[in-house]
PDB file of N, CA and C in Angstrom:
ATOM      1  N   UNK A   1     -37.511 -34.775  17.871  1.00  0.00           N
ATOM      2  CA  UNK A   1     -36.386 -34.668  16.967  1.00  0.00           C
ATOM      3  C   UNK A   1     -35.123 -35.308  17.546  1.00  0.00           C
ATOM      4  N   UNK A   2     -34.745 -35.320  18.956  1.00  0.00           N
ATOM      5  CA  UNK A   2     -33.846 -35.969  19.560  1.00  0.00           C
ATOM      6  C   UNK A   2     -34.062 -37.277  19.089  1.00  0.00           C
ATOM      7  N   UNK A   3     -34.753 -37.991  19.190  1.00  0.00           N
ATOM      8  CA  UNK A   3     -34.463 -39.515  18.357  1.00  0.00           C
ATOM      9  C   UNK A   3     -34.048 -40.104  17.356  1.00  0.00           C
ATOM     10  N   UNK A   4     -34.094 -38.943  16.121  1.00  0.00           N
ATOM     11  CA  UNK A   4     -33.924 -38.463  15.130  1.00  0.00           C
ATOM     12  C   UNK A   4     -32.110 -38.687  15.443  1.00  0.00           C
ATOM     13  N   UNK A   5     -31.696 -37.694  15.843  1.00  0.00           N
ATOM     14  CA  UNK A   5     -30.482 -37.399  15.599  1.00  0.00           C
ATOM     15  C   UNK A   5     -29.842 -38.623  16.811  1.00  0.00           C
ATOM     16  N   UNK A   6     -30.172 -39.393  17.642  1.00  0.00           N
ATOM     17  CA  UNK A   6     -29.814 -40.308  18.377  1.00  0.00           C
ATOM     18  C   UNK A   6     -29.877 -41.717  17.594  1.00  0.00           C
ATOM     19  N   UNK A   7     -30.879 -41.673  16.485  1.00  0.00           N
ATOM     20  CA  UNK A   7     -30.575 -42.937  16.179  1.00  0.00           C
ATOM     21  C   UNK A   7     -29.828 -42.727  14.589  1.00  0.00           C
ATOM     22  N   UNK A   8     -29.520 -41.215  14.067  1.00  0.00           N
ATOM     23  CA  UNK A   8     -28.655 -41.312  13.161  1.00  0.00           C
ATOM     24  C   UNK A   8     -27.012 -41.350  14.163  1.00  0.00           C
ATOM     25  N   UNK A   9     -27.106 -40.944  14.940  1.00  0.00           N
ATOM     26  CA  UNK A   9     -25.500 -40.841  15.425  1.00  0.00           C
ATOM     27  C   UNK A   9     -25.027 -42.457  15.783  1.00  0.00           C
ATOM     28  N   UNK A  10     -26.146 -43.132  16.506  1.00  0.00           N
ATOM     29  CA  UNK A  10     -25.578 -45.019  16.599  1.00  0.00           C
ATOM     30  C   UNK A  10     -25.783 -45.513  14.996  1.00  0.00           C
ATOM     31  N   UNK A  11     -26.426 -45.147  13.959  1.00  0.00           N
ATOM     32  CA  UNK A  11     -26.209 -46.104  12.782  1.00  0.00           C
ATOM     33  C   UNK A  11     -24.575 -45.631  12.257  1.00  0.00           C
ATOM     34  N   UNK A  12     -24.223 -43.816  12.370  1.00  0.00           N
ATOM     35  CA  UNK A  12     -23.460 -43.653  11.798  1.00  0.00           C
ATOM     36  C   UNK A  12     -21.686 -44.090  12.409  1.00  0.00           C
ATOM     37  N   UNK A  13     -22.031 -44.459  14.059  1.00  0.00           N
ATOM     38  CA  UNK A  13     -21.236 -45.206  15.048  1.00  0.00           C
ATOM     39  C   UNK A  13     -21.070 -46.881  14.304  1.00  0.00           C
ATOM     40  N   UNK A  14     -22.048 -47.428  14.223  1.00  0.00           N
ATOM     41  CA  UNK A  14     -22.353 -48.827  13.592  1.00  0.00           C
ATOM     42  C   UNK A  14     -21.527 -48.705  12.177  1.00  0.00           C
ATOM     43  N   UNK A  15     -21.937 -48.071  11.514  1.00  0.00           N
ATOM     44  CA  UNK A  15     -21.288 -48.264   9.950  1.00  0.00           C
ATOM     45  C   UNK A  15     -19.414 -47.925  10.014  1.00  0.00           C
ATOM     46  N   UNK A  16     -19.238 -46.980  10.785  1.00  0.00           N
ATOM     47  CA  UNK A  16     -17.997 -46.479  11.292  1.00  0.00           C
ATOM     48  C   UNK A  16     -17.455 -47.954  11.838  1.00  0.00           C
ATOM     49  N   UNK A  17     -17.774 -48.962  12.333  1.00  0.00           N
ATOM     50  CA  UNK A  17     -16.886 -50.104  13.250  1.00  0.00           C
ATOM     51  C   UNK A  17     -17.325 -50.955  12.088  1.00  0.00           C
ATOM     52  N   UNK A  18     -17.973 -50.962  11.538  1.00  0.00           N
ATOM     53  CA  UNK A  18     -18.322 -51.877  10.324  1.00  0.00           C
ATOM     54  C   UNK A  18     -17.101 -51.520   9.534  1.00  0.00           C
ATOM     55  N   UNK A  19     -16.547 -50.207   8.545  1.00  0.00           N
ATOM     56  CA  UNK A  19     -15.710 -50.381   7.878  1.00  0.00           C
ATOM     57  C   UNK A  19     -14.724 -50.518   8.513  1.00  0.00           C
ATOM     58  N   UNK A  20     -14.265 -50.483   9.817  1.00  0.00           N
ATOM     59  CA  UNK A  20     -13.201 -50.574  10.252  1.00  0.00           C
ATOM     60  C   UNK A  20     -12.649 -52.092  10.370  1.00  0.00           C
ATOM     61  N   UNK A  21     -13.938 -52.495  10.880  1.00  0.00           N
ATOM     62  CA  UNK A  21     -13.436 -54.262  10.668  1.00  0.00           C
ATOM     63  C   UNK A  21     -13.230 -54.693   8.891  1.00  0.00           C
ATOM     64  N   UNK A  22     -13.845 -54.460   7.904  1.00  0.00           N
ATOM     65  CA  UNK A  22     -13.618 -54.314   6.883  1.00  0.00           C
ATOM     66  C   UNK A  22     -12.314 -54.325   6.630  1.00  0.00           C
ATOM     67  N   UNK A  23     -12.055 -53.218   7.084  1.00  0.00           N
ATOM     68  CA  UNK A  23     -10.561 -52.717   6.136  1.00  0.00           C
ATOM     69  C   UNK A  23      -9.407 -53.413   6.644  1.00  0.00           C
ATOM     70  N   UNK A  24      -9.431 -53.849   8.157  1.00  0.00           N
ATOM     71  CA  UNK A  24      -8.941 -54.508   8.517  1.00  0.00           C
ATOM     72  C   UNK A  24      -8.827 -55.786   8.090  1.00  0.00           C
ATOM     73  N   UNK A  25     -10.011 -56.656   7.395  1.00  0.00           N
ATOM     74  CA  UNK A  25     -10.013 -57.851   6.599  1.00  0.00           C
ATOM     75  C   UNK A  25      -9.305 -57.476   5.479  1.00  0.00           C
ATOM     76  N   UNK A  26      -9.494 -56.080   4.920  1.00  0.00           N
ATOM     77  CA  UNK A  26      -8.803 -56.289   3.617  1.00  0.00           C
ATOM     78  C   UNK A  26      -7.507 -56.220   3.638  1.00  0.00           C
ATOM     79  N   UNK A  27      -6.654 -54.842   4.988  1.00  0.00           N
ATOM     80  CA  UNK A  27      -5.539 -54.908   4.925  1.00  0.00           C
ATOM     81  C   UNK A  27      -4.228 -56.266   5.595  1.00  0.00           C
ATOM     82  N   UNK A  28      -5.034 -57.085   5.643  1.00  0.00           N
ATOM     83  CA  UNK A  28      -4.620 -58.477   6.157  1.00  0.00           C
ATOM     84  C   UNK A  28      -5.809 -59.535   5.820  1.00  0.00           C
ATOM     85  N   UNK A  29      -5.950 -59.844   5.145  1.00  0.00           N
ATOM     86  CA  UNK A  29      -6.773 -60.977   4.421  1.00  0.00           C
ATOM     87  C   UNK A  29      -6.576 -62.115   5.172  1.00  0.00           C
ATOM     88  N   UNK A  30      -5.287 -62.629   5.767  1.00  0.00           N
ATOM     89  CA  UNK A  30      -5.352 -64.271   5.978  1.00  0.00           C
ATOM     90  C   UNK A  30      -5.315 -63.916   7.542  1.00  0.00           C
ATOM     91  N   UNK A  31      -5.504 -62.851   8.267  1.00  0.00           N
ATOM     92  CA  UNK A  31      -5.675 -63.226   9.972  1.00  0.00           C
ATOM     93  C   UNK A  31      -7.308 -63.429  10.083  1.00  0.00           C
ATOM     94  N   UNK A  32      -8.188 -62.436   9.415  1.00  0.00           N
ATOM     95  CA  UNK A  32      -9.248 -63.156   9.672  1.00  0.00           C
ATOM     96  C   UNK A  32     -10.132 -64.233   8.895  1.00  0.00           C
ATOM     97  N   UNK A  33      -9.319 -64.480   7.875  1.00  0.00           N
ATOM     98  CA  UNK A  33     -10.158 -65.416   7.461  1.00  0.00           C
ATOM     99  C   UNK A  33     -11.196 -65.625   6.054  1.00  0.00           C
ATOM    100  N   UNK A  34     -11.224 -63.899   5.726  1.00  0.00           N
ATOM    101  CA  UNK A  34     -12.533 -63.598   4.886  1.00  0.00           C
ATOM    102  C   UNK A  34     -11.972 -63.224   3.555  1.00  0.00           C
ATOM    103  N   UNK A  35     -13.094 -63.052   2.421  1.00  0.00           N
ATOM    104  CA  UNK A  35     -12.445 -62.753   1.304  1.00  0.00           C
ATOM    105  C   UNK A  35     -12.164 -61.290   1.337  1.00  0.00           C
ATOM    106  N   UNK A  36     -11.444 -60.686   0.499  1.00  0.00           N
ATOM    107  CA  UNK A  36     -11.056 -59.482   0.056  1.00  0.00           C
ATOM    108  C   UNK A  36     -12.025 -58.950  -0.594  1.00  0.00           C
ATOM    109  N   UNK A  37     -12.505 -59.614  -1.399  1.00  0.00           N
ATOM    110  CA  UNK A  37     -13.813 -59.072  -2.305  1.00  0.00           C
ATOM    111  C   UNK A  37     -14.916 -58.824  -1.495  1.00  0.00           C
ATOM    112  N   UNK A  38     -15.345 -59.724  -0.658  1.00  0.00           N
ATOM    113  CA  UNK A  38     -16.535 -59.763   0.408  1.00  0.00           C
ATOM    114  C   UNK A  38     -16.495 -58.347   1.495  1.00  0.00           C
ATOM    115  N   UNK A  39     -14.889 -58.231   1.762  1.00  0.00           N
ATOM    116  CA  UNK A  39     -14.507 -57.433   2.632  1.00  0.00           C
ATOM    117  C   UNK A  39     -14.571 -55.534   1.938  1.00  0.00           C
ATOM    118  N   UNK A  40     -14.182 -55.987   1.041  1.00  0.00           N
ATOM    119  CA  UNK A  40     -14.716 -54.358   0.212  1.00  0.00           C
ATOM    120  C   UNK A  40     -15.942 -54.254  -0.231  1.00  0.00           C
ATOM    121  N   UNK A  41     -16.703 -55.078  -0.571  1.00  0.00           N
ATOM    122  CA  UNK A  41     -18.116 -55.175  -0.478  1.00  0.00           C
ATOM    123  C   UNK A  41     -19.006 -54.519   0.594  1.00  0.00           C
ATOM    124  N   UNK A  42     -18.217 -54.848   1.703  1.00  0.00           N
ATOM    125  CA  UNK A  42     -18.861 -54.466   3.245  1.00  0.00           C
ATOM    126  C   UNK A  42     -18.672 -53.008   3.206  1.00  0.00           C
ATOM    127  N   UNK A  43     -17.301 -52.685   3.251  1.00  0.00           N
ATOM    128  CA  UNK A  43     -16.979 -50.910   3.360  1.00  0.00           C
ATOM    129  C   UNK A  43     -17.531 -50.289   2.553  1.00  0.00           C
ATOM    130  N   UNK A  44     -18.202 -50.642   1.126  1.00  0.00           N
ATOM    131  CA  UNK A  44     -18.784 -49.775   0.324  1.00  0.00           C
ATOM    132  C   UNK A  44     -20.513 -49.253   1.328  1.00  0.00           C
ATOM    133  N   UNK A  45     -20.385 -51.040   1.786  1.00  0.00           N
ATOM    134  CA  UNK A  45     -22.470 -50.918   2.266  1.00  0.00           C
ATOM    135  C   UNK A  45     -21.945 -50.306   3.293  1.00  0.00           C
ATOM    136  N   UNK A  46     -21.043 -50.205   4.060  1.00  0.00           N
ATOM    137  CA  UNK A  46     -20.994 -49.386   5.454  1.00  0.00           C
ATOM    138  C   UNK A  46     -20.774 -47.488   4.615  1.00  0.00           C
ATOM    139  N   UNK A  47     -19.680 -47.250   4.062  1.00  0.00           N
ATOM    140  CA  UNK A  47     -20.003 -45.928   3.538  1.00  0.00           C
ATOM    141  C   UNK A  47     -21.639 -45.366   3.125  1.00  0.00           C
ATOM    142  N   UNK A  48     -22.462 -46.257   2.342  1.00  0.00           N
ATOM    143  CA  UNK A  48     -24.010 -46.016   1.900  1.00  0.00           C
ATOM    144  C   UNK A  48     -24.424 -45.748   3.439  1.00  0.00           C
ATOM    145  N   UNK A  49     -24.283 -46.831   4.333  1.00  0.00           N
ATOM    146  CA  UNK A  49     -24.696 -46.345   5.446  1.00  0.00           C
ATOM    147  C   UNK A  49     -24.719 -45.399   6.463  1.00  0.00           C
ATOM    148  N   UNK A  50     -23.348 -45.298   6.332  1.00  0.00           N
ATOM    149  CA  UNK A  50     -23.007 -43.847   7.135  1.00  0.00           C
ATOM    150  C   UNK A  50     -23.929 -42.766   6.350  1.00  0.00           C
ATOM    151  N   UNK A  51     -23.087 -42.329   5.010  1.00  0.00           N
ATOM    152  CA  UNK A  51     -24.408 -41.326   4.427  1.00  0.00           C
ATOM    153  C   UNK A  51     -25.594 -40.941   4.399  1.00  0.00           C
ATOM    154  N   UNK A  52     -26.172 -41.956   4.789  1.00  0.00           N
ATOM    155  CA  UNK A  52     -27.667 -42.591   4.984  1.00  0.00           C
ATOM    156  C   UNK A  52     -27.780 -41.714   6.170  1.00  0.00           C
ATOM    157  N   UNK A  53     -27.053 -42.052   7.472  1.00  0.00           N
ATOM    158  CA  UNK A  53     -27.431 -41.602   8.626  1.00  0.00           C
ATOM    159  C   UNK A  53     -27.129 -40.071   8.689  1.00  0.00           C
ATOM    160  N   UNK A  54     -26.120 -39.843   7.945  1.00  0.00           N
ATOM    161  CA  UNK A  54     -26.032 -38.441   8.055  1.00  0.00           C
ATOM    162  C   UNK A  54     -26.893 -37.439   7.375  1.00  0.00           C
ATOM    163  N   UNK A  55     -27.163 -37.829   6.533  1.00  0.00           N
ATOM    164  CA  UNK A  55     -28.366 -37.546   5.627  1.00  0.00           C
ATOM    165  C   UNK A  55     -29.645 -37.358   6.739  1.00  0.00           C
ATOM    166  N   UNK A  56     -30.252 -38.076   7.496  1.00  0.00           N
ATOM    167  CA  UNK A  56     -31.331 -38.368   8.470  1.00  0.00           C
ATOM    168  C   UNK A  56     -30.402 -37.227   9.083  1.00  0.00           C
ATOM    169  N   UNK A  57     -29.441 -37.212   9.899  1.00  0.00           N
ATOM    170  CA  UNK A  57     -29.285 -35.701  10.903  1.00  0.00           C
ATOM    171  C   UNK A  57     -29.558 -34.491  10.304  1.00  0.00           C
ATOM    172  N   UNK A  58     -29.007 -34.674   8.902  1.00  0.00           N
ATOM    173  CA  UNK A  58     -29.610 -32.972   8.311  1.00  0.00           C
ATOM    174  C   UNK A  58     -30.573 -32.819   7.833  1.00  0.00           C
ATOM    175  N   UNK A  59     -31.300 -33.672   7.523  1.00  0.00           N
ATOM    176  CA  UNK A  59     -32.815 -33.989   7.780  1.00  0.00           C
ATOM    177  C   UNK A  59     -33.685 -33.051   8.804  1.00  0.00           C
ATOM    178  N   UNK A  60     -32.946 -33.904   9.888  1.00  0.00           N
ATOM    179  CA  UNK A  60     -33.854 -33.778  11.215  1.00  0.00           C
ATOM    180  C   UNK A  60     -33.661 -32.007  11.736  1.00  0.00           C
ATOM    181  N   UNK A  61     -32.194 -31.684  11.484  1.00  0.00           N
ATOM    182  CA  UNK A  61     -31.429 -30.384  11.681  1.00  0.00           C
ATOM    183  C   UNK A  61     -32.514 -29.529  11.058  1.00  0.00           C
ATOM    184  N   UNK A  62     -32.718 -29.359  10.096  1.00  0.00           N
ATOM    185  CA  UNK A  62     -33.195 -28.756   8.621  1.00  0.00           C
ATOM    186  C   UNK A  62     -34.831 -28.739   9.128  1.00  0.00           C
ATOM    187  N   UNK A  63     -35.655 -29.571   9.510  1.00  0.00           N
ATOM    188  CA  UNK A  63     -36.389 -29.676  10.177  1.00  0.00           C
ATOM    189  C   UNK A  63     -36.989 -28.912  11.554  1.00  0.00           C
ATOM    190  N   UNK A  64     -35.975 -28.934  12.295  1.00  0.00           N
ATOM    191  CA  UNK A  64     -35.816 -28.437  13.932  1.00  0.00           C
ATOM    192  C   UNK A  64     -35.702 -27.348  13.330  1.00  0.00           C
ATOM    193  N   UNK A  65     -35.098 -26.558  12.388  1.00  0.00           N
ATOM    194  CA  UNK A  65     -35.044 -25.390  12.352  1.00  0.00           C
ATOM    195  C   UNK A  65     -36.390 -24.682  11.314  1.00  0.00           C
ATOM    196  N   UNK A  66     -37.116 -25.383  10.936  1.00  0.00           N
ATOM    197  CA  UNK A  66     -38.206 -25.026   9.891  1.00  0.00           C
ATOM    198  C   UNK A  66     -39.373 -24.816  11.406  1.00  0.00           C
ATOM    199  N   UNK A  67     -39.398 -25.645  11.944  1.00  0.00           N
ATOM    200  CA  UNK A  67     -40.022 -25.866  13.170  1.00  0.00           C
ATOM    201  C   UNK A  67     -39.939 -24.696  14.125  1.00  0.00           C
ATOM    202  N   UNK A  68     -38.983 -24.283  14.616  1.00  0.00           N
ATOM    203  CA  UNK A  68     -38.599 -22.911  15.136  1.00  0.00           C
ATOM    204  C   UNK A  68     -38.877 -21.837  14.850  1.00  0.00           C
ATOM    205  N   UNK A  69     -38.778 -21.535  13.631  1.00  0.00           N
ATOM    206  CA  UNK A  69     -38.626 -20.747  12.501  1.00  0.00           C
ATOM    207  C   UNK A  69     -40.545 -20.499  12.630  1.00  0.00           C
ATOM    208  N   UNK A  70     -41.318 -21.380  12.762  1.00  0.00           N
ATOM    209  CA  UNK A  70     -42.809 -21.088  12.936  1.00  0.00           C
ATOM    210  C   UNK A  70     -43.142 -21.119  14.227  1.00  0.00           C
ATOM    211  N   UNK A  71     -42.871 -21.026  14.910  1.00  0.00           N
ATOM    212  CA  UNK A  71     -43.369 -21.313  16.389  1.00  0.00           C
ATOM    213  C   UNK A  71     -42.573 -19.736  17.233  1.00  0.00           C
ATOM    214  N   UNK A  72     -41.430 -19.060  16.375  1.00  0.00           N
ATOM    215  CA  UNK A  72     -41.201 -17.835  16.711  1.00  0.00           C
ATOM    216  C   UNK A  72     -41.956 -16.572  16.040  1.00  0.00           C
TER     217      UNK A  72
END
């Protein structure tokens, strides 16, 4: 189950620096270069993503404890 919650905590790390560069494109458009549209595009797929991963921890949580729960 530790892998579980190790590889939701780096996707939900990943999507977290994902919108951050995002928003940063959007709240200044001409330092990096990118569109605005493209750039809110990204923060939406990085939000799906985060959820995604957090979703998989309470998953795995919800799990570990069904698991316990028979083995006591």
């Amino acid at each position: 189950m530790n892998t579980a919650f190790s590889t939701s905590v780096s996707a939900m790390a990943a999507a977290q620096a994902q919108l951050s560069h995002s928003a940063r494109a959007v709240a200044n458009p001409r330092a990096g270069g990118t569109d605005v549209i493209e750039a809110m595009v990204s923060m939406k797929k990085a939000e799906a993503a985060h959820s995604a991963a957090a979703a998989i921890a309470h998953t795995a949580a919800d799990m570990e404890d069904r698991l316990l729960d028979i083995l006591a």
